[in-house]
C-alpha atoms as a PDB file:
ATOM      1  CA  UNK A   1     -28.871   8.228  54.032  1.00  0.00           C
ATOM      2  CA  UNK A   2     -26.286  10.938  55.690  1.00  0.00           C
ATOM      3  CA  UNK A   3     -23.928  13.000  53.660  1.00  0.00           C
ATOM      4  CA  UNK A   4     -20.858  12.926  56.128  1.00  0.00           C
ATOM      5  CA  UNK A   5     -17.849  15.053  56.615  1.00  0.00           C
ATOM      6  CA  UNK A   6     -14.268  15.090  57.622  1.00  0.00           C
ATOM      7  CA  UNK A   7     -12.842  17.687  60.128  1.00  0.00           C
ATOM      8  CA  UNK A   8      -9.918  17.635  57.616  1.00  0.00           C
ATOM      9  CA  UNK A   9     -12.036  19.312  54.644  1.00  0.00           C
ATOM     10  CA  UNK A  10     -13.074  22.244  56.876  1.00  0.00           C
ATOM     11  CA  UNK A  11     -11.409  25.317  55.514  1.00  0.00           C
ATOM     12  CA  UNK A  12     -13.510  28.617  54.175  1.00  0.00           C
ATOM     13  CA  UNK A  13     -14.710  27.895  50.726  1.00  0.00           C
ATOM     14  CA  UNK A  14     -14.682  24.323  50.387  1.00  0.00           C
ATOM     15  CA  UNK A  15     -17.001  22.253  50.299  1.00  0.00           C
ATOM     16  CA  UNK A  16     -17.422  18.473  50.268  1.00  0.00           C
ATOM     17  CA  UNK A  17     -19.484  15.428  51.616  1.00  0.00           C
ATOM     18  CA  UNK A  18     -19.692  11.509  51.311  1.00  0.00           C
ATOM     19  CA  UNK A  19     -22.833  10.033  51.279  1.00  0.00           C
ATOM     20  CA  UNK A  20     -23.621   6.738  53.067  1.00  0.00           C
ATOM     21  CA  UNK A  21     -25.632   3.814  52.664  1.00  0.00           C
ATOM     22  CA  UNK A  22     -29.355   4.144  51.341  1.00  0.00           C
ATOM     23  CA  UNK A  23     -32.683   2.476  52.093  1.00  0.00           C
ATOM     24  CA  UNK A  24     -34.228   2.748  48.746  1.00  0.00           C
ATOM     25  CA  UNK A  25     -33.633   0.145  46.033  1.00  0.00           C
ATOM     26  CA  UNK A  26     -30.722   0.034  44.106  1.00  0.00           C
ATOM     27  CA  UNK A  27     -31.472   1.465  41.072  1.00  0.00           C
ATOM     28  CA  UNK A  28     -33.241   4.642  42.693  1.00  0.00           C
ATOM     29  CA  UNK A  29     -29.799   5.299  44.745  1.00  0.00           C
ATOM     30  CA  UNK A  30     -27.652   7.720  42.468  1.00  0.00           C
ATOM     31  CA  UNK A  31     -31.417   9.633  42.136  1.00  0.00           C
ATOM     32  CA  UNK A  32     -31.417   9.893  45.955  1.00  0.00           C
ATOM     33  CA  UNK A  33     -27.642  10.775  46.211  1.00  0.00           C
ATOM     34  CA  UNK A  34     -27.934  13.018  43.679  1.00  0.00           C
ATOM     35  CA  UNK A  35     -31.242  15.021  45.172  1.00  0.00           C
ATOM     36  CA  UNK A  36     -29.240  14.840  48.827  1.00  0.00           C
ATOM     37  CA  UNK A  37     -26.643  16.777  47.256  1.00  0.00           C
ATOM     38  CA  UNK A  38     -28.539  19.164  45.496  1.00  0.00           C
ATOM     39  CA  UNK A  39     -30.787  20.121  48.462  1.00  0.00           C
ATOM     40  CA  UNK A  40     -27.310  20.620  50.797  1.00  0.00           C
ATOM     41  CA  UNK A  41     -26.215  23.189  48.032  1.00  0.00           C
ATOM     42  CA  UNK A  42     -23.868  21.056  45.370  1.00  0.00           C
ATOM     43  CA  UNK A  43     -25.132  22.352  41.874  1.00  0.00           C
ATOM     44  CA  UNK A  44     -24.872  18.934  40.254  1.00  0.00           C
ATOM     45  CA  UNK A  45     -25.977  19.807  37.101  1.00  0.00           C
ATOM     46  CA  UNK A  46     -22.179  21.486  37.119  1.00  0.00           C
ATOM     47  CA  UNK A  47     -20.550  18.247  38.277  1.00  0.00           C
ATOM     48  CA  UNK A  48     -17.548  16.199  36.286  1.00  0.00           C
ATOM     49  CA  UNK A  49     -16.625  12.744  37.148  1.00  0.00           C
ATOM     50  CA  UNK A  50     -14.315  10.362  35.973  1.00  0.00           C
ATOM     51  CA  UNK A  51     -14.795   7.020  33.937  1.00  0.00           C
ATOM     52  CA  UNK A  52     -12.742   5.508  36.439  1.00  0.00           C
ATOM     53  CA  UNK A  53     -11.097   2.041  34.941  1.00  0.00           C
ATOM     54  CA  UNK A  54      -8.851   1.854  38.260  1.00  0.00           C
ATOM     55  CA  UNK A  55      -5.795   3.187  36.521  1.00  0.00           C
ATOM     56  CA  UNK A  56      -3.720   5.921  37.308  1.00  0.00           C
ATOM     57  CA  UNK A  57      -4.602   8.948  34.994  1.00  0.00           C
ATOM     58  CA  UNK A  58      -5.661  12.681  36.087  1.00  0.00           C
ATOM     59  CA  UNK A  59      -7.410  15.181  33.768  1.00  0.00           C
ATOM     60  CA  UNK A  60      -7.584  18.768  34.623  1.00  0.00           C
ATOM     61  CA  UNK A  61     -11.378  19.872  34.590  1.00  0.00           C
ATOM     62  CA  UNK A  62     -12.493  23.714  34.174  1.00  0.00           C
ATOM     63  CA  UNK A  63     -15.986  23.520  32.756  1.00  0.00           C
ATOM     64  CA  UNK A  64     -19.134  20.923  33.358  1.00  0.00           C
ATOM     65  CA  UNK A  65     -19.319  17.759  31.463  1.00  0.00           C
ATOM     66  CA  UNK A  66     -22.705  15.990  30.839  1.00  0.00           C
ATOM     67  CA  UNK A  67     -20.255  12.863  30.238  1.00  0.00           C
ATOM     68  CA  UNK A  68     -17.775  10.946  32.520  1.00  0.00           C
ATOM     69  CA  UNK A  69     -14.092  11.933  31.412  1.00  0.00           C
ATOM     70  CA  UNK A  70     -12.730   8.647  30.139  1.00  0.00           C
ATOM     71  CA  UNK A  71      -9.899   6.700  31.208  1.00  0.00           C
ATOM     72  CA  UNK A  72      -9.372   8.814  33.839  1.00  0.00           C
ATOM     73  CA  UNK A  73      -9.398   7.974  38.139  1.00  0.00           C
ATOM     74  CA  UNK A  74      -8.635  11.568  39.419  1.00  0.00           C
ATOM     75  CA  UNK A  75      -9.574  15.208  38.496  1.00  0.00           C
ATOM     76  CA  UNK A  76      -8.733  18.109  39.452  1.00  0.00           C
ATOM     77  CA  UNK A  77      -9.934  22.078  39.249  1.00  0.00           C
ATOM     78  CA  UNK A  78      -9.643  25.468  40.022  1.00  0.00           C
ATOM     79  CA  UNK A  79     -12.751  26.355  39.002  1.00  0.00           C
ATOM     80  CA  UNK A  80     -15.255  28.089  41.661  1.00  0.00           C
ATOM     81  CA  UNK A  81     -18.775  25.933  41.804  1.00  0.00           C
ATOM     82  CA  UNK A  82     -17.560  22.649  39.862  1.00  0.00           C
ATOM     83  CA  UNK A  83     -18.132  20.025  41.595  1.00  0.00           C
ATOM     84  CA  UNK A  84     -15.778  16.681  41.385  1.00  0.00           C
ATOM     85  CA  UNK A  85     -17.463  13.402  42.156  1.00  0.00           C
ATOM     86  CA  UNK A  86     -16.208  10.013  42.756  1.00  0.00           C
ATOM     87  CA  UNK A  87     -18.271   6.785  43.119  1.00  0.00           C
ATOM     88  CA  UNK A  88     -17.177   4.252  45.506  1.00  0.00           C
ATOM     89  CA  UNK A  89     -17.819   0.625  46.738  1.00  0.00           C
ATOM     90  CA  UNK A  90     -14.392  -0.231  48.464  1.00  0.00           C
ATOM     91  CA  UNK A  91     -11.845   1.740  47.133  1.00  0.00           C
ATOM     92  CA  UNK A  92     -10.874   4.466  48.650  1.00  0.00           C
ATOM     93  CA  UNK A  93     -11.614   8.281  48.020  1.00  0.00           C
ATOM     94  CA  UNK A  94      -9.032  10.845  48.056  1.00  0.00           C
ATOM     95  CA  UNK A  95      -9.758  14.440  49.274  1.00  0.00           C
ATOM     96  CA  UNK A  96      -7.201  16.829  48.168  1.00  0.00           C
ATOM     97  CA  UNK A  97      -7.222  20.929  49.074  1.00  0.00           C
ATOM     98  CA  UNK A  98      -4.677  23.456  48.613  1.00  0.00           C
ATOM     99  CA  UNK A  99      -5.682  26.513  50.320  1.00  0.00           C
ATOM    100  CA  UNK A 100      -3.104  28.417  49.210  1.00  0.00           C
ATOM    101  CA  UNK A 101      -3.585  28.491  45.375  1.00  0.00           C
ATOM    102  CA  UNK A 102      -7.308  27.801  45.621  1.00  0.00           C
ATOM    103  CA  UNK A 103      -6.928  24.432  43.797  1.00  0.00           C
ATOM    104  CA  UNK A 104      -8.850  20.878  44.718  1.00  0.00           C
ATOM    105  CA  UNK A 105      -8.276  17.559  43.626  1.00  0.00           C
ATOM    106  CA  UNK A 106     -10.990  13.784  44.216  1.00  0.00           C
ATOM    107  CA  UNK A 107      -8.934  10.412  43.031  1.00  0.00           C
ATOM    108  CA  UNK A 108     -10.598   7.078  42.937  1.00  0.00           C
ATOM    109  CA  UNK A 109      -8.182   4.983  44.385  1.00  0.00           C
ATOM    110  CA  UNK A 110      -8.410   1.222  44.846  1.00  0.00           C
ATOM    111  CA  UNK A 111      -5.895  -1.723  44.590  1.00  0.00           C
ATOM    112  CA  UNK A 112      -5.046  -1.092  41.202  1.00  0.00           C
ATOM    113  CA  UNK A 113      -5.105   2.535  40.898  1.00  0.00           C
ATOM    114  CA  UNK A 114      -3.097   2.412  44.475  1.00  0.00           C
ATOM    115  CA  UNK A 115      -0.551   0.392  42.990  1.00  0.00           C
ATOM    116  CA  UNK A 116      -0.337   3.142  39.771  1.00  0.00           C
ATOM    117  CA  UNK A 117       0.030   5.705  42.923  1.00  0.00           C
ATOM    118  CA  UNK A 118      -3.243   7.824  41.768  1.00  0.00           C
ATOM    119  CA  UNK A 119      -2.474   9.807  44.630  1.00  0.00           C
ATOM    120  CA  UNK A 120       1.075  10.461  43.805  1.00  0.00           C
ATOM    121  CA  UNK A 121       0.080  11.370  40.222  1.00  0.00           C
ATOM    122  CA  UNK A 122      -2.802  13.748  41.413  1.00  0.00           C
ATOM    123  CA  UNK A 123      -0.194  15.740  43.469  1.00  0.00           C
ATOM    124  CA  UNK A 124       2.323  15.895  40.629  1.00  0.00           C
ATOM    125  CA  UNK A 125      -0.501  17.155  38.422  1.00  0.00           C
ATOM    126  CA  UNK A 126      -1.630  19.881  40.733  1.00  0.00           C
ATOM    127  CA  UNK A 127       1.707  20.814  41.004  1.00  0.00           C
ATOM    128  CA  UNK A 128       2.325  21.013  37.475  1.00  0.00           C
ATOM    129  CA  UNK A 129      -1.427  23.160  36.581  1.00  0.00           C
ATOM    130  CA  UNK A 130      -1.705  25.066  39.772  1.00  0.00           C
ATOM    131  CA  UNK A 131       2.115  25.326  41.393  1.00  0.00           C
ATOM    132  CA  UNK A 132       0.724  23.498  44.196  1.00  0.00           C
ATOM    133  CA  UNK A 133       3.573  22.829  46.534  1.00  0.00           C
ATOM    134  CA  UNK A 134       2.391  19.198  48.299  1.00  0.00           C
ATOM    135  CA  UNK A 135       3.473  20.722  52.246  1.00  0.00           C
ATOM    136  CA  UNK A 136       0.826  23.077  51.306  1.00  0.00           C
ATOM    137  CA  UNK A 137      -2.087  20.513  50.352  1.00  0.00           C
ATOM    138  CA  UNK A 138      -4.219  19.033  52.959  1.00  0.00           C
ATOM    139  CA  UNK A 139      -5.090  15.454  51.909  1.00  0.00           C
ATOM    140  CA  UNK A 140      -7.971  13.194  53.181  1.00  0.00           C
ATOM    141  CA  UNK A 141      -8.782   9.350  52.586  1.00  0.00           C
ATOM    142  CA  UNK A 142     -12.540   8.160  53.410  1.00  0.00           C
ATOM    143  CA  UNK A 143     -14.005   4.903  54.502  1.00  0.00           C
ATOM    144  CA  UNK A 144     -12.647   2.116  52.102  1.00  0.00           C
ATOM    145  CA  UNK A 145     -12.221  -1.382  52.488  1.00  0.00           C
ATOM    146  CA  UNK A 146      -9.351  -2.909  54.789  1.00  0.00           C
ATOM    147  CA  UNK A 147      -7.886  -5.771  56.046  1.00  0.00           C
ATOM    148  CA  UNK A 148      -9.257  -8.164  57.297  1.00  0.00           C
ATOM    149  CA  UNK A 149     -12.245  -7.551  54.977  1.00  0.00           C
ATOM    150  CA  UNK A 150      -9.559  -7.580  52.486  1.00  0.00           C
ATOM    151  CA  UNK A 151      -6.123  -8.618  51.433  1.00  0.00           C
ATOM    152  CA  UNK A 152      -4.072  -5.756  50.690  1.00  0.00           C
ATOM    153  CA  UNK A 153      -3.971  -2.595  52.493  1.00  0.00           C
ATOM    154  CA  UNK A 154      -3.798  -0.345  50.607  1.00  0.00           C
ATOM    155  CA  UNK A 155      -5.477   2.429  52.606  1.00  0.00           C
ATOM    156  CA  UNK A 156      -2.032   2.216  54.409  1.00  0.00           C
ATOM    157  CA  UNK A 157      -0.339   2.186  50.914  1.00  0.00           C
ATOM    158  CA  UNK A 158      -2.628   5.909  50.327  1.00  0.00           C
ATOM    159  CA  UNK A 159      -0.856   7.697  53.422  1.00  0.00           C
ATOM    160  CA  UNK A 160       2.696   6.094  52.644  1.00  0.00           C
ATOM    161  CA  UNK A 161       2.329   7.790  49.068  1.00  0.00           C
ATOM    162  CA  UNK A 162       1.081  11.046  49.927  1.00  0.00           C
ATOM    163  CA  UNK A 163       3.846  11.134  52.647  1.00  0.00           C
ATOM    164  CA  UNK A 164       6.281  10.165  50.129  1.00  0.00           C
ATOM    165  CA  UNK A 165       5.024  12.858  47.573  1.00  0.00           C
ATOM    166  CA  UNK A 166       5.834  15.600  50.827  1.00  0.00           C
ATOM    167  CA  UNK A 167       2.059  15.721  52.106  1.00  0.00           C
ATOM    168  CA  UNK A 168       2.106  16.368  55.961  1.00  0.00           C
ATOM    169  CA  UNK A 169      -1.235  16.839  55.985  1.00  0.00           C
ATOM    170  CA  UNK A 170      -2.620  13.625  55.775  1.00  0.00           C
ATOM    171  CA  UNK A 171      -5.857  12.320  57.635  1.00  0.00           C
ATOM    172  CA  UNK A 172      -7.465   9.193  57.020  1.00  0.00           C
ATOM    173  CA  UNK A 173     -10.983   8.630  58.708  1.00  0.00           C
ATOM    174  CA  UNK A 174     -10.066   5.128  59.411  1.00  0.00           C
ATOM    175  CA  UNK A 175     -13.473   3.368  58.583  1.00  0.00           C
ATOM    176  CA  UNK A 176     -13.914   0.438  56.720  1.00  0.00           C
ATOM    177  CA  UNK A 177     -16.691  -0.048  54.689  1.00  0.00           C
ATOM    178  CA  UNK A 178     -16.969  -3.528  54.628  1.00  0.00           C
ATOM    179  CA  UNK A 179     -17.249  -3.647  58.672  1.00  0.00           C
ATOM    180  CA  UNK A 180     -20.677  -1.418  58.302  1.00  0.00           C
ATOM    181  CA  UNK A 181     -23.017  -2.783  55.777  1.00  0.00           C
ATOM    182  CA  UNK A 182     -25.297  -1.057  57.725  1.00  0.00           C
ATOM    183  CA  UNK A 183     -24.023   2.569  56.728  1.00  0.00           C
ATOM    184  CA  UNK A 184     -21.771   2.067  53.650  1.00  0.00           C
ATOM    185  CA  UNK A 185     -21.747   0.136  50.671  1.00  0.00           C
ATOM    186  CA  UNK A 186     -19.466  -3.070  50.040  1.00  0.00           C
ATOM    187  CA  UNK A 187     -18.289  -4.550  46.608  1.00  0.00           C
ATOM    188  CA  UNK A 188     -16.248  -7.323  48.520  1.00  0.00           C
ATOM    189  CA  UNK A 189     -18.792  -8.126  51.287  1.00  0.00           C
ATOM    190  CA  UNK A 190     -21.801  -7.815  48.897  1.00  0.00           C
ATOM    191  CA  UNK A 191     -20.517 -10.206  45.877  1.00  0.00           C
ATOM    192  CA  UNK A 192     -21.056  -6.734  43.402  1.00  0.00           C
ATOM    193  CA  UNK A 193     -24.500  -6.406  44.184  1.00  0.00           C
ATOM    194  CA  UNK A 194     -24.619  -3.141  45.859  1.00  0.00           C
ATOM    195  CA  UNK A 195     -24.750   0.546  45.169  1.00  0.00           C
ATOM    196  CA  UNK A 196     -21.968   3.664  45.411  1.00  0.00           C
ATOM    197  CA  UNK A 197     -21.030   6.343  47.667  1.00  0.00           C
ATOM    198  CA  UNK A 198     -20.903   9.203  46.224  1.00  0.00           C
ATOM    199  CA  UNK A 199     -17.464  12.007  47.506  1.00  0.00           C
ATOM    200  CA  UNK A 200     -18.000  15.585  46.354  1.00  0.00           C
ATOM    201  CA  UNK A 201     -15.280  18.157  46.610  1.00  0.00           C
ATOM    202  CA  UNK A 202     -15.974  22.067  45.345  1.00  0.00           C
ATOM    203  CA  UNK A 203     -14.027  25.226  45.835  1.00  0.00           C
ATOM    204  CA  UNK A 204     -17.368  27.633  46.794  1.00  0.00           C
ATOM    205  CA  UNK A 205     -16.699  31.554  47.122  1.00  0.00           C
END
């Protein structure tokens, strides 16, 4: 297992990674993640994630929480050494940094939070708690499933939204996870039986 990175997410004081596929059995997976993390420098024991039900809704985060956040696909902070996570299978996670205001944001965003425009609503909501204006924010998609592994694209769908909100900063890294079962995990390709990436994002001093 690798914890990757996107030349996108390179600024001074972030931090972030995306872990790939593991060789140990599923249920010891999130424990290897998890210890891969901690040994690059994430203090997990700080980390929020979401409850992510593929919807559309965003919840500003400031402290740790021992709990998942419910109903919600997208967080964001501007809190110094909290990290955001986001599990993934398929669906695609979405990097956001503003630089300027010091302000991150990590959205969960498959077919049906795509369709609710996660991304969309994680740029309004930065702009609403931080004054995050969306030419400022550098925005990243990682591997996800496309077509022809799957139907929709919504990967595609991701960039047209962010470009829509007034992101021109947009990278996507292209890769699709059901193409490399041997690095990444698959929902689709696997039938469910199959473990989660893991994307971190952390403003660091």
């Amino acid at each position: 297992m690798e914890i990757e990175t996107f030349p996108g997410l390179t600024a001074q004081g972030l931090r972030h990674g995306f872990s790939t596929r593991s060789g140990v059995p599923l249920e010891q997976v999130d424990a290897e993640i998890g210890a891969a993390f901690a040994r690059s420098g994430f203090p997990l024991e700080r980390a929020v994630q979401g409850q992510q039900p593929h919807g559309n809704k965003v919840a500003l985060v400031s402290e740790p929480a021992r709990e998942r956040v419910p109903e919600v696909d997208g967080l964001i902070t501007a809190t110094i050494g909290l990290p955001l996570v986001v599990r993934v299978a398929d669906c695609g996670p979405v990097f956001l940094h503003d630089p300027v205001r010091r302000a991150i944001g990590l959205s969960h965003s498959g077919r049906r939070g795509t369709e609710g425009n996660i991304t969309g609503v994680t740029i309004a909501a930065m702009r609403e708690h931080f004054g995050s204006k969306p030419e400022d924010l550098v925005v990243q998609l990682g591997p996800c499933i496309r077509p022809p592994h799957y139907e929709v694209d919504f990967a595609a769908e991701i960039g047209r939204q962010a470009r829509a909100a007034g992101v021109v900063q947009f990278h996507d890294v292209g890769t699709c996870t059901a193409c490399r079962l041997d690095r990444y995990y698959s929902y689709r390709a696997e039938k469910g039986k199959t473990g989660r990436m893991w994307g971190v994002l952390m403003l660091a001093e």
